[in-house]
N, C-alpha and C. Protein backbone atom coordinates (compact mmCIF):
# COMPACT_ATOMS: atom_id res chain seq x y z
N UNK A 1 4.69 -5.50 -3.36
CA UNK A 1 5.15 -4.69 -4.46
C UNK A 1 4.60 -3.29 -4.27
N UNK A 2 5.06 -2.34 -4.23
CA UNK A 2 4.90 -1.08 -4.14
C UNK A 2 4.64 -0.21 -5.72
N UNK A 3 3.76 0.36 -5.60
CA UNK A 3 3.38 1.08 -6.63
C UNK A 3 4.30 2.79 -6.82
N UNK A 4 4.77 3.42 -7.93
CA UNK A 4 5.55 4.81 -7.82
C UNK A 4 3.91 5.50 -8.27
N UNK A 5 3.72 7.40 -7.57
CA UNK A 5 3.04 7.97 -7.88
C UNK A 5 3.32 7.69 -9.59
N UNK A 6 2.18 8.26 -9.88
CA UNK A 6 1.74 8.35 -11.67
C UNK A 6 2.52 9.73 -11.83
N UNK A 7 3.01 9.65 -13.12
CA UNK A 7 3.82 10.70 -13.82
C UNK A 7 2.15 11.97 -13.80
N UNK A 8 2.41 12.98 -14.11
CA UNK A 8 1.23 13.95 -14.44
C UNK A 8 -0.04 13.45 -15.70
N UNK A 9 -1.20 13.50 -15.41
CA UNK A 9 -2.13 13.01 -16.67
C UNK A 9 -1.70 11.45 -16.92
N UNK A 10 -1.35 11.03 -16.21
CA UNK A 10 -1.47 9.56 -16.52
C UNK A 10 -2.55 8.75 -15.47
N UNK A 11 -2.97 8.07 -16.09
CA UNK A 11 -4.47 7.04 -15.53
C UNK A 11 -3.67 6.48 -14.76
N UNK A 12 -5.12 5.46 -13.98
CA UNK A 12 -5.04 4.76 -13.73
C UNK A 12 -4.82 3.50 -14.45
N UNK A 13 -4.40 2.66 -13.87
CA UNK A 13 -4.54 1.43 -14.69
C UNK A 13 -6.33 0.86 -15.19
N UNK A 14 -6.86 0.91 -14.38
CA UNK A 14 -8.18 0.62 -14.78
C UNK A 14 -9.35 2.18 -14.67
N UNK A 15 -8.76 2.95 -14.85
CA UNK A 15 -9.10 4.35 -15.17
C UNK A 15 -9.85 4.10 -16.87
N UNK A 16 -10.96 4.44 -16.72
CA UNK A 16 -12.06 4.37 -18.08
C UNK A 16 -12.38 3.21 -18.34
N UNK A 17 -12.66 1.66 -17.70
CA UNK A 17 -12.50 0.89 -17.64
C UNK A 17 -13.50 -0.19 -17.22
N UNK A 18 -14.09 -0.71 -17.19
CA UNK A 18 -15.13 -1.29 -16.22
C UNK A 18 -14.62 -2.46 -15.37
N UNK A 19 -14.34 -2.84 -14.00
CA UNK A 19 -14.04 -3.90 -13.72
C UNK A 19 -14.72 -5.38 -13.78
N UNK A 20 -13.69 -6.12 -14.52
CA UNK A 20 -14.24 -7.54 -14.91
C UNK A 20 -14.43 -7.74 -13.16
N UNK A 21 -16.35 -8.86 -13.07
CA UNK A 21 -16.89 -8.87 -11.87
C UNK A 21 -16.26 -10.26 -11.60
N UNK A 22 -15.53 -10.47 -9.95
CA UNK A 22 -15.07 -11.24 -9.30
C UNK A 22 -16.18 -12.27 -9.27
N UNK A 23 -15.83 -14.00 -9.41
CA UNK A 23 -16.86 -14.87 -9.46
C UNK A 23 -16.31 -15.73 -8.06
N UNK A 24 -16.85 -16.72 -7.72
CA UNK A 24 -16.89 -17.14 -6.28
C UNK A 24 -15.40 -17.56 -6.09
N UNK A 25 -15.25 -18.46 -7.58
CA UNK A 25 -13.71 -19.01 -7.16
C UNK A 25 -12.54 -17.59 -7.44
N UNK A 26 -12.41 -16.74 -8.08
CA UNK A 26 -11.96 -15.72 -8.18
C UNK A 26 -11.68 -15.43 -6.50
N UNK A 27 -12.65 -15.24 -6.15
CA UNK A 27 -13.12 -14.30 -4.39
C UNK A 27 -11.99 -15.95 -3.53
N UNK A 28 -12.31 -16.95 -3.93
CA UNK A 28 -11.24 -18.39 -3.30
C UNK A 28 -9.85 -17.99 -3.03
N UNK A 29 -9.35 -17.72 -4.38
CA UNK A 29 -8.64 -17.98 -5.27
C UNK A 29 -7.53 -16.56 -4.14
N UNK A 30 -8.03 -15.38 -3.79
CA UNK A 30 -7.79 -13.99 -3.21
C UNK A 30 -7.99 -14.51 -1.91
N UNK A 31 -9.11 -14.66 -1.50
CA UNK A 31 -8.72 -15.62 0.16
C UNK A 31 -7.69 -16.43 0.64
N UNK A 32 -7.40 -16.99 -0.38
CA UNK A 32 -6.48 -18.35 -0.13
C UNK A 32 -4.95 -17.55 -0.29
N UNK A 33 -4.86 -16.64 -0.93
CA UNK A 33 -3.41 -15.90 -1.73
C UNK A 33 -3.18 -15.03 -0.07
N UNK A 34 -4.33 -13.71 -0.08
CA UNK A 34 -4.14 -13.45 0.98
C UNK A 34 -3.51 -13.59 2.26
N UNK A 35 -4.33 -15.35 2.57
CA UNK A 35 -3.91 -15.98 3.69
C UNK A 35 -2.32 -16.64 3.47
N UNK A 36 -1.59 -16.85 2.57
CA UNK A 36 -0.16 -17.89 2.18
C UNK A 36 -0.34 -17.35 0.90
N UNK A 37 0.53 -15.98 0.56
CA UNK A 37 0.91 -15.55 -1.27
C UNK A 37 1.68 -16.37 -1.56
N UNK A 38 2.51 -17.45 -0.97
CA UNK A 38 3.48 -18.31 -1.14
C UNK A 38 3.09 -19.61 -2.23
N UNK A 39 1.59 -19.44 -1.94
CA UNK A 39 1.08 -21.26 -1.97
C UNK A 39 1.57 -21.37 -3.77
N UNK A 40 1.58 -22.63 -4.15
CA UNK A 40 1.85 -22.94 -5.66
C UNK A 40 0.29 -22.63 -6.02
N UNK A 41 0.36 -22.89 -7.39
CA UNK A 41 -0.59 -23.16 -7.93
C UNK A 41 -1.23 -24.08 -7.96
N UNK A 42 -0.22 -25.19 -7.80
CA UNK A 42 -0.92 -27.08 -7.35
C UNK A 42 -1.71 -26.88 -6.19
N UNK A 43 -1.32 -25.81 -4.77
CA UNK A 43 -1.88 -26.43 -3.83
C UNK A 43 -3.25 -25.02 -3.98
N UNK A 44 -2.61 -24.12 -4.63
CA UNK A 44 -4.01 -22.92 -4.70
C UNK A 44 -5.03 -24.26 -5.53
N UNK A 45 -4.85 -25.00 -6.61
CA UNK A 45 -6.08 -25.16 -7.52
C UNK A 45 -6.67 -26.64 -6.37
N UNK A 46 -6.02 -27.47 -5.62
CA UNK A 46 -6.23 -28.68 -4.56
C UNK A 46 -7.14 -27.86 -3.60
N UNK A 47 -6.61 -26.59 -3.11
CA UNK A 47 -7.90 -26.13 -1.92
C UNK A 47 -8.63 -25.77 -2.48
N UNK A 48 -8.84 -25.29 -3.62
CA UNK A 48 -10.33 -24.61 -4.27
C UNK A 48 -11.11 -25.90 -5.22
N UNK A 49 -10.57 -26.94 -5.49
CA UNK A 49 -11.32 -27.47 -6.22
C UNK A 49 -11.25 -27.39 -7.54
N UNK A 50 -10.20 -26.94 -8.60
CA UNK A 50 -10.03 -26.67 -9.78
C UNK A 50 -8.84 -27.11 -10.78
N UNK A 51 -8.37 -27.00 -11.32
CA UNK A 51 -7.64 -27.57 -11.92
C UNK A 51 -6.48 -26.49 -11.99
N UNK A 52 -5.27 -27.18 -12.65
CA UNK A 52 -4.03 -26.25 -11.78
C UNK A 52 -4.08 -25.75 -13.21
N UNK A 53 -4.55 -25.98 -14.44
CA UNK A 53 -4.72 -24.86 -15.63
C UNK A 53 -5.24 -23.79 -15.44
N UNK A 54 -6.62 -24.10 -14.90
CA UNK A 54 -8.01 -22.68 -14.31
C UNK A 54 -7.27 -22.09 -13.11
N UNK A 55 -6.27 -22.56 -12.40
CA UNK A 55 -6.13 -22.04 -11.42
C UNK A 55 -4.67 -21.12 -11.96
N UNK A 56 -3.64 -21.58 -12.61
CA UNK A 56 -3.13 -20.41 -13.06
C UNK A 56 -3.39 -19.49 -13.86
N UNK A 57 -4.24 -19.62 -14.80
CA UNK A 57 -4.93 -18.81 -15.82
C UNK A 57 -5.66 -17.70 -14.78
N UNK A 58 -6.27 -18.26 -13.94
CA UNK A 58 -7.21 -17.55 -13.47
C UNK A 58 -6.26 -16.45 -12.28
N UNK A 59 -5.17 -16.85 -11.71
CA UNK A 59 -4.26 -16.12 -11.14
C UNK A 59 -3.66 -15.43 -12.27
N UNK A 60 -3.13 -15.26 -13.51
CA UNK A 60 -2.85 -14.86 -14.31
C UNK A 60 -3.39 -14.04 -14.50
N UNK A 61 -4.74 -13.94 -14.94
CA UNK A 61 -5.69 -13.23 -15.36
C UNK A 61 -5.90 -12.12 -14.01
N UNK A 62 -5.77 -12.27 -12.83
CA UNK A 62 -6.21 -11.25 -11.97
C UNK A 62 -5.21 -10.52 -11.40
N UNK A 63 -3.73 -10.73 -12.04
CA UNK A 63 -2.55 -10.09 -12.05
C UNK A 63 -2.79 -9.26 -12.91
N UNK A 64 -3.17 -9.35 -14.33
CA UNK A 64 -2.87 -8.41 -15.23
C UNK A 64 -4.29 -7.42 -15.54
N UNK A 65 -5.36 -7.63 -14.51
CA UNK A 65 -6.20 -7.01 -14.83
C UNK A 65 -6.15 -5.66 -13.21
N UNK A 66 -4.66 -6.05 -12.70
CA UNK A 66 -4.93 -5.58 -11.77
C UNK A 66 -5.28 -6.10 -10.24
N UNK A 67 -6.14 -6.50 -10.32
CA UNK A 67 -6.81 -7.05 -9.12
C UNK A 67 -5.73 -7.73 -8.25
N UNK A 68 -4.80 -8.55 -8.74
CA UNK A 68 -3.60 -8.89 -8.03
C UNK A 68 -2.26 -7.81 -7.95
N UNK A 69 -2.02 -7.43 -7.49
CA UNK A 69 -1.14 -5.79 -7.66
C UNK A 69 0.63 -6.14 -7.29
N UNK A 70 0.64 -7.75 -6.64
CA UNK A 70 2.11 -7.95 -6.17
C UNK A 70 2.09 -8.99 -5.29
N UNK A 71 3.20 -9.66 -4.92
CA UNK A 71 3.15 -10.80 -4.11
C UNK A 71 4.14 -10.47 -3.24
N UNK A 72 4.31 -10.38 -1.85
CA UNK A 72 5.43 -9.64 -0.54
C UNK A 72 5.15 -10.75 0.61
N UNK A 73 6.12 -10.36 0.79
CA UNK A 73 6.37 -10.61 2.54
C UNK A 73 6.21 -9.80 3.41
N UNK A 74 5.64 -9.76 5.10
CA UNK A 74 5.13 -9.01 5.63
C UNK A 74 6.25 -8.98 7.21
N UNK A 75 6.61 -8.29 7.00
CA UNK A 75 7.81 -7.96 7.86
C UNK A 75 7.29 -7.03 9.19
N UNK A 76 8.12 -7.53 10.19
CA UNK A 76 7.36 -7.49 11.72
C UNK A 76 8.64 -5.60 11.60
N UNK A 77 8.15 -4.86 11.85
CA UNK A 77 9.15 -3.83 11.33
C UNK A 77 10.29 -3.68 12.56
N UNK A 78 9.28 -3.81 13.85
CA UNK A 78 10.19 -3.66 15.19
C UNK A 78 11.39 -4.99 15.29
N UNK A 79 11.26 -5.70 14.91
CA UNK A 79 12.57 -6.75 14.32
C UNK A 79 13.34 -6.44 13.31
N UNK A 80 12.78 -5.88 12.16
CA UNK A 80 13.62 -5.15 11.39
C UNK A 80 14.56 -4.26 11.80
N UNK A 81 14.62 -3.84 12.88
CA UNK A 81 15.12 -2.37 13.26
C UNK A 81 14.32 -1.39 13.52
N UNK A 82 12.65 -1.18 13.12
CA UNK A 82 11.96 -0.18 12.69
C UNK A 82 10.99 0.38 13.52
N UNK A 83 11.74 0.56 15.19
CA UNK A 83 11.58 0.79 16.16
C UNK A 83 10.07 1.74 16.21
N UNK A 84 9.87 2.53 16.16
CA UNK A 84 9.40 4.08 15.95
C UNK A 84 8.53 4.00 14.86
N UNK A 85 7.14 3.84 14.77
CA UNK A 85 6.44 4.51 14.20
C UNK A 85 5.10 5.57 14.77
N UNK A 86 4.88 6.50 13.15
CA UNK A 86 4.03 7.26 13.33
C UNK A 86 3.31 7.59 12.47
N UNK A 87 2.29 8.26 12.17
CA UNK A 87 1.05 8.57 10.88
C UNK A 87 1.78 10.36 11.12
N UNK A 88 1.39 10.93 10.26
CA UNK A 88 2.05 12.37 9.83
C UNK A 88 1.09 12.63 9.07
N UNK A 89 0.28 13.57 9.63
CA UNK A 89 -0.83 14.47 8.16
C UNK A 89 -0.10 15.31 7.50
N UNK A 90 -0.32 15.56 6.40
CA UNK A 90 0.65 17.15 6.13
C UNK A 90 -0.88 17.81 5.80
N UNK A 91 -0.49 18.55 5.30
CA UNK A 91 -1.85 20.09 5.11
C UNK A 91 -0.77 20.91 4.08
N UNK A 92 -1.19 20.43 2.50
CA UNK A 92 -0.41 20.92 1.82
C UNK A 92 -1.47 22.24 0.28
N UNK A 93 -0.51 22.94 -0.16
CA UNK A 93 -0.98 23.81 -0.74
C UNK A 93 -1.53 23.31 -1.98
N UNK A 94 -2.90 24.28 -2.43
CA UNK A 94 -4.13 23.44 -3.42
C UNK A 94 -2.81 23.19 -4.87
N UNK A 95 -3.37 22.20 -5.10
CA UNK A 95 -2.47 21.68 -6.79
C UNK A 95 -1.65 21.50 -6.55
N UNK A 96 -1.12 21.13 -5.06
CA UNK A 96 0.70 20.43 -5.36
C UNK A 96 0.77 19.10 -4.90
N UNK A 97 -0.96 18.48 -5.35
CA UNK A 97 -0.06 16.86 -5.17
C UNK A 97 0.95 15.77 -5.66
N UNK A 98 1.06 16.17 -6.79
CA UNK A 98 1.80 15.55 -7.52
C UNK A 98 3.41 15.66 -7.25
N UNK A 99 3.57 16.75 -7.51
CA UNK A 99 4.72 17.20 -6.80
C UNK A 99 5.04 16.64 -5.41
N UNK A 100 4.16 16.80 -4.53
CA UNK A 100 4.45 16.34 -3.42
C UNK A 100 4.72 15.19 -3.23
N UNK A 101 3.81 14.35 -3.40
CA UNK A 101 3.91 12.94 -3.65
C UNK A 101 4.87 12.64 -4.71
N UNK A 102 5.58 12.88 -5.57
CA UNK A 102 6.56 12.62 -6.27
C UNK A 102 7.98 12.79 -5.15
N UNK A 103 7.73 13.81 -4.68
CA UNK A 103 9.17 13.77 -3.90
C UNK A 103 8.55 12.75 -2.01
N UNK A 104 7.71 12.92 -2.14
CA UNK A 104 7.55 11.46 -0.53
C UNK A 104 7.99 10.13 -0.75
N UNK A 105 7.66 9.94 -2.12
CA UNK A 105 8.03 8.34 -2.62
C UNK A 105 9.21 8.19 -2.37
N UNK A 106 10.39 9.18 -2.35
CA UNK A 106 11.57 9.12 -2.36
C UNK A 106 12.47 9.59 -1.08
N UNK A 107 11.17 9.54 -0.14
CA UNK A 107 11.67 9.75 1.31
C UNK A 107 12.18 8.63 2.06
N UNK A 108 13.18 8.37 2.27
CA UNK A 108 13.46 7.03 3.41
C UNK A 108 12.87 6.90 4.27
N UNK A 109 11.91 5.84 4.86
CA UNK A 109 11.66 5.77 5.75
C UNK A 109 9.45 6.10 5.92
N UNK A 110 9.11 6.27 4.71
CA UNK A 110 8.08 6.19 4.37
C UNK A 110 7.71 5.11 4.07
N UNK A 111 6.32 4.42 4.74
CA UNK A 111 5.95 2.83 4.12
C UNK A 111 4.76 3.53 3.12
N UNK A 112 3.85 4.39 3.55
CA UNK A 112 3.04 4.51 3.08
C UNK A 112 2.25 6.24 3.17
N UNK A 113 1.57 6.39 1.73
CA UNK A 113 1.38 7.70 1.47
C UNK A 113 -0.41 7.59 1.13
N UNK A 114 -1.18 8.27 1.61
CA UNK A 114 -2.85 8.40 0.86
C UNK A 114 -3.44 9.86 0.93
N UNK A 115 -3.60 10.39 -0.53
CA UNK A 115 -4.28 11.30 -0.52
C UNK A 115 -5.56 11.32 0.29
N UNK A 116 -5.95 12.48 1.07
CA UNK A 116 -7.37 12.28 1.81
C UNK A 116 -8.26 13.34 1.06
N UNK A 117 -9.59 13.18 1.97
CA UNK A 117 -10.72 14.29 1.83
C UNK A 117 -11.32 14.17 3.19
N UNK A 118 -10.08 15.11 3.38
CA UNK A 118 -10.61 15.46 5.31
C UNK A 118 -10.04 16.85 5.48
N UNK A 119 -9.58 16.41 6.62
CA UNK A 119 -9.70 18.05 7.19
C UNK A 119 -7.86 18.33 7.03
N UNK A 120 -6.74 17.14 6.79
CA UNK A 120 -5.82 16.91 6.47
C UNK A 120 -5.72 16.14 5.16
N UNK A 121 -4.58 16.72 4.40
CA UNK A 121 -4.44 16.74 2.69
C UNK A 121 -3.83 14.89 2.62
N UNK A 122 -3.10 14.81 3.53
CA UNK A 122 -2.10 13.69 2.84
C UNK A 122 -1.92 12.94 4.39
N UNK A 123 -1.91 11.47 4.47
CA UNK A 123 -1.47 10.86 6.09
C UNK A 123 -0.21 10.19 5.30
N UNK A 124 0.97 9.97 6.11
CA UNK A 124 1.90 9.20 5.56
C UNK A 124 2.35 8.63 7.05
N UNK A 125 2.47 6.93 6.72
CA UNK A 125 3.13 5.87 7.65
C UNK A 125 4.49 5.86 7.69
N UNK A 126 4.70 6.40 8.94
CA UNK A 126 6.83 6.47 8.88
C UNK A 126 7.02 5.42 9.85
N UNK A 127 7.96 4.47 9.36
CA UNK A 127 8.40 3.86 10.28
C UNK A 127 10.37 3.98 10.54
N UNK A 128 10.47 4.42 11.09
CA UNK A 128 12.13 4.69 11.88
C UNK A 128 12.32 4.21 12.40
N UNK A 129 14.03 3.85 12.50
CA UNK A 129 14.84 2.78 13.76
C UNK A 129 14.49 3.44 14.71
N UNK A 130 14.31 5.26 15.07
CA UNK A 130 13.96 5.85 16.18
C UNK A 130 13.90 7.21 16.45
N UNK A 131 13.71 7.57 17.49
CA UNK A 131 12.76 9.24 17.54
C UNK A 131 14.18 10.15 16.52
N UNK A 132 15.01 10.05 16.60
CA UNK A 132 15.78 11.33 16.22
C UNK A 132 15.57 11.17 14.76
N UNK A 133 15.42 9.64 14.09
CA UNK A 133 15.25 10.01 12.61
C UNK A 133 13.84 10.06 12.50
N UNK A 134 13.14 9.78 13.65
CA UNK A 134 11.60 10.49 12.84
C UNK A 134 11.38 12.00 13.13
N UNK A 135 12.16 12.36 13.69
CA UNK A 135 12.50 13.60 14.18
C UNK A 135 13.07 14.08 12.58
N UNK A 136 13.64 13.81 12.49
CA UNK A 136 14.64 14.13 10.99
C UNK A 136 13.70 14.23 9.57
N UNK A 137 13.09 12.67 10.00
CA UNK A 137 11.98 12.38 8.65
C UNK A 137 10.95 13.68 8.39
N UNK A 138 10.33 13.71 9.57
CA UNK A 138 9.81 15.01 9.88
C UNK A 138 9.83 16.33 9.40
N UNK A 139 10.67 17.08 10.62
CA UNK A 139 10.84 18.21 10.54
C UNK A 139 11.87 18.52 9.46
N UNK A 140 12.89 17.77 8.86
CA UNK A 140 13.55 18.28 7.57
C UNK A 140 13.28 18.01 6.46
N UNK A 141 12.95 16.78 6.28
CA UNK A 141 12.25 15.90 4.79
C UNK A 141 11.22 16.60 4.31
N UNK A 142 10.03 15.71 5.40
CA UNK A 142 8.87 16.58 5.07
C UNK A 142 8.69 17.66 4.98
N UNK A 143 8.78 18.45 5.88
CA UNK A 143 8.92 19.71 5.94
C UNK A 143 9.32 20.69 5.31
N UNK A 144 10.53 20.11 4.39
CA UNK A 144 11.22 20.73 3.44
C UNK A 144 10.82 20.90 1.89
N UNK A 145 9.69 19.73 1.97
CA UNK A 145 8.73 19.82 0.60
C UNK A 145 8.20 20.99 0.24
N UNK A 146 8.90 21.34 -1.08
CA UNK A 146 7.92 22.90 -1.15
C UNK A 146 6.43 22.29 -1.53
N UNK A 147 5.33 23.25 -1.00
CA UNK A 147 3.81 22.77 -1.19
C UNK A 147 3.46 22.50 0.23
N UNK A 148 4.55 21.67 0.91
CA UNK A 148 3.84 21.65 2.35
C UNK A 148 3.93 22.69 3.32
N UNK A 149 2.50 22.70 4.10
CA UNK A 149 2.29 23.72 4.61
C UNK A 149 2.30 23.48 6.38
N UNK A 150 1.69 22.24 6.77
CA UNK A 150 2.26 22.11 8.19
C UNK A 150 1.89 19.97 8.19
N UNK A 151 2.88 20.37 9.06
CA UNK A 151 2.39 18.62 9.52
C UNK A 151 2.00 18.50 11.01
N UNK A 152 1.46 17.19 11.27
CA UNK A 152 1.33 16.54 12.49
C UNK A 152 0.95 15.43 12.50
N UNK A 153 1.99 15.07 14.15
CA UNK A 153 2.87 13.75 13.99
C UNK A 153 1.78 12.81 15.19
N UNK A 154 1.41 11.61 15.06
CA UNK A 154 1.03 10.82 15.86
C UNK A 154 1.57 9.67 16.31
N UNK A 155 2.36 9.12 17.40
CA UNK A 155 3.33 8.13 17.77
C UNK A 155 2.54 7.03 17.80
N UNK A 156 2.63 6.22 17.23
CA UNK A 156 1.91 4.66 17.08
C UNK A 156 2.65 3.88 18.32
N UNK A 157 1.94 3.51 19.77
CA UNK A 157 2.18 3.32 20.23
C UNK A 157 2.19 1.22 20.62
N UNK A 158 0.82 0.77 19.55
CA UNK A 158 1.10 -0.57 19.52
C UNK A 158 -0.02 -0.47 18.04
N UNK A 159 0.24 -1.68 17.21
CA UNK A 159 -0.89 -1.78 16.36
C UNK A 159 -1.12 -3.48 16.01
N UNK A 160 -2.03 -3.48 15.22
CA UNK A 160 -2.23 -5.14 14.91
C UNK A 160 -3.02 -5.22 14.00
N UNK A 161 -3.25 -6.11 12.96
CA UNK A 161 -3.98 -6.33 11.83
C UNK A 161 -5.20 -6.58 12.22
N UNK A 162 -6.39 -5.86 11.75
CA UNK A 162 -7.95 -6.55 11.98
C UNK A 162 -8.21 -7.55 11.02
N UNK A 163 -9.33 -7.86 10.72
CA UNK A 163 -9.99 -8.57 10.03
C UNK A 163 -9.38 -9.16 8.26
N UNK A 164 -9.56 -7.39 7.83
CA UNK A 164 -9.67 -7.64 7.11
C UNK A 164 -10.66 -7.63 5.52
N UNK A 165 -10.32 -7.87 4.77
CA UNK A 165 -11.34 -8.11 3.36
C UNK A 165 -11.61 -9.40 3.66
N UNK A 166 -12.94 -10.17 3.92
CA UNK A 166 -13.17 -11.57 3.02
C UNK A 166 -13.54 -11.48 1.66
N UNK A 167 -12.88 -12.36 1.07
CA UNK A 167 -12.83 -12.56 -0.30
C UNK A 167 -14.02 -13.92 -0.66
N UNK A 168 -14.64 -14.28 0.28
CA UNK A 168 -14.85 -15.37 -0.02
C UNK A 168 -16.32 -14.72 0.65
C-alpha cells in the first residue's frame, strides 16, 4: 500500500504521539507477516502460540496504530516489464518540498520518493520498461518540476534484498 505526500500542515499519523511499545509476540506477529503477509490469522495465531482472537485483535490493533501500514505483493519488476532502473537525486530549491513531492507522486514510473539530509535534497527509485523512458522520466518530468534545480541519475545495474528488520 502506498502512502500520498501529506496535504500542507498536516501530521503525521503518529505525529504528537507516543508509540505504543512492541511486546515479544507483537515483534512474532511482524516477523511472521513480513515473511508470508498472506498467512490467515488461524495459521499467524498456530505459529506464534496464541489464540486466533489475540491474534487478530492484536493484528488489528497494529494496523490502526500504524505500525502495520498495508499488505502487497512484491513484484520481480524486470518480469513486469520494468527493465531499467535507477536512483535520481534532485537538488531542489529551499521550501519547495511539498510542492515537489506533490507533483513526483504523480509521476509514472516512480516506485519511490525520500526526503534526505545530505548533500542531495530528494533520491527517487525509477523503474522503466527502458532507457528512452527513463530518459523521458528524467530529463522532462523531473526536470520540469518547478523547484527543481538539478538531478543525477544512477543506473541500478543488479540489486537484491538484505537482511532486513528482525522483528523478533
Amino acid at each position: 500500500m502506498s502512502q500520498e505526500p501529506r496535504a500542507e500542515g498536516e501530521l503525521s499519523p503518529a505525529a504528537g504521539r507516543t508509540a505504543r511499545p512492541l511486546d515479544d509476540v507483537d515483534r512474532q506477529i511482524l516477523q511472521a507477516l513480513v515473511r508470508d503477509g498472506r498467512s490467515s490469522v488461524r495459521a499467524l495465531a498456530e505459529r506464534i502460540h496464541i489464540s486466533r482472537t489475540n491474534a487478530y485483535a492484536r493484528v488489528e490493533r497494529l494496523v490502526d496504530d500504524g505500525v502495520i501500514t498495508g499488505f502487497h505483493a512484491r513484484v520481480a519488476p524486470e518480469r513486469a516489464g520494468l527493465g531499467t532502473s535507477a536512483y535520481v537525486s534532485l537538488t531542489i530549491e529551499q521550501n519547495t518540498w511539498r510542492e515537489v513531492s506533490a507533483r513526483l507522486a504523480r509521476v509514472r514510473y516512480i516506485e519511490h520518493v525520500a526526503l534526505l539530509g545530505a548533500e542531495y535534497d530528494v533520491l527517487a527509485l525509477v523503474r522503466a520498461p527502458d532507457n528512452t523512458t527513463l530518459r523521458d522520466v528524467v530529463l522532462n518530468q523531473v526536470q520540469g518540476i518547478p523547484g527543481v534545480l538539478s538531478t543525477r541519475t544512477w543506473l541500478v545495474f543488479e540489486e537484491f534484498d538484505g537482511l532486513g528488520t528482525r522483528w523478533t
